[in-house]
Protein backbone atom coordinates (compact mmCIF):
# COMPACT_ATOMS: atom_id res chain seq x y z
CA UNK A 1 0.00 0.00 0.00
CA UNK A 2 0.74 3.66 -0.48
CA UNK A 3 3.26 5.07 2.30
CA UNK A 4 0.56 7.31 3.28
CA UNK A 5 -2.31 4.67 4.37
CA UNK A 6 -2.00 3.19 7.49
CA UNK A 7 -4.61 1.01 7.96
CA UNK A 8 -7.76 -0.49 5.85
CA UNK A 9 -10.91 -2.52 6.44
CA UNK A 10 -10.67 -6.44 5.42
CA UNK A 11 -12.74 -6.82 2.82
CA UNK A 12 -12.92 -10.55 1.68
CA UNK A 13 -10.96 -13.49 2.49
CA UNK A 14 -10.51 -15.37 -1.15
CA UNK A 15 -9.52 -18.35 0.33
CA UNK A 16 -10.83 -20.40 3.28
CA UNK A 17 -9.13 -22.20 6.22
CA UNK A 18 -8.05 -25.02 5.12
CA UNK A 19 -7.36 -24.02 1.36
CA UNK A 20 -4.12 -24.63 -0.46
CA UNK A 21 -2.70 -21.72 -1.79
CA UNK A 22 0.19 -20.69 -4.11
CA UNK A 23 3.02 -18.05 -3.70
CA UNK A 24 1.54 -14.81 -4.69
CA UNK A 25 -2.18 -16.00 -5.22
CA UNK A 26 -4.56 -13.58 -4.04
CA UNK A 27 -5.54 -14.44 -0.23
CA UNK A 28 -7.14 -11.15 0.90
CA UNK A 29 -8.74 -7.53 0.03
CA UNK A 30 -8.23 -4.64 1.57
CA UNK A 31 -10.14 -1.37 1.27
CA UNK A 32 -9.19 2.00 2.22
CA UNK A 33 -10.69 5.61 2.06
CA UNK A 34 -8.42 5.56 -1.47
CA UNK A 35 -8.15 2.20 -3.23
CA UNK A 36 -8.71 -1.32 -3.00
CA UNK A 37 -5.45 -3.93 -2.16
CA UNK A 38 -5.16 -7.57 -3.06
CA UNK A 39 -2.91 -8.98 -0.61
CA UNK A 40 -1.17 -12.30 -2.35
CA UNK A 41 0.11 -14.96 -0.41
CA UNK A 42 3.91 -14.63 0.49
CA UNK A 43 4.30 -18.30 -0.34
CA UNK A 44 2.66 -21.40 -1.03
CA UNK A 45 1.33 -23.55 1.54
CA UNK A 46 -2.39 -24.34 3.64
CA UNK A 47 -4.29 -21.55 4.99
CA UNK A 48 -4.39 -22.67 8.69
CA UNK A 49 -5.88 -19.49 10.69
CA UNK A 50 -7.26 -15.93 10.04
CA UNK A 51 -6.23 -13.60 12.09
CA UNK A 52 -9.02 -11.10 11.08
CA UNK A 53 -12.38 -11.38 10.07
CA UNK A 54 -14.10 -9.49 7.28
CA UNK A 55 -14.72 -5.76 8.13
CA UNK A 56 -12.40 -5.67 10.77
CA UNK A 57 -10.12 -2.99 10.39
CA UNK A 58 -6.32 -4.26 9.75
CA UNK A 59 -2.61 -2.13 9.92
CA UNK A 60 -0.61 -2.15 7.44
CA UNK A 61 2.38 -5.08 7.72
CA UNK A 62 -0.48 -6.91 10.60
């Protein structure tokens, strides 16, 4: 994200727990006041826990 945002407001999971995903599939969107983020997955492996739920507000690098 920009160097200006600071936080944002989970949108949507794309995946589930228990998914199998690839390095830099999309996992997650995040909205802010300014633009949308898809958040790809930092390498492949299963999706064993969400830390956040949809519409929960996130920080940037959380």
């Amino acid at each position: 994200m920009a160097e200006s945002i600071s936080e944002g407001t989970l949108a949507a999971w794309t995946k589930s727990v228990g998914s199998f995903l690839s390095q830099d599939e999309p996992l997650a969107t995040i909205e802010t006041d300014k633009i949308d983020v898809t958040v790809n997955c930092p390498e492949s492996g299963t999706l064993i826990k969400v830390l956040a739920e949809e519409g929960d507000t996130v920080e940037v690098g959380q």
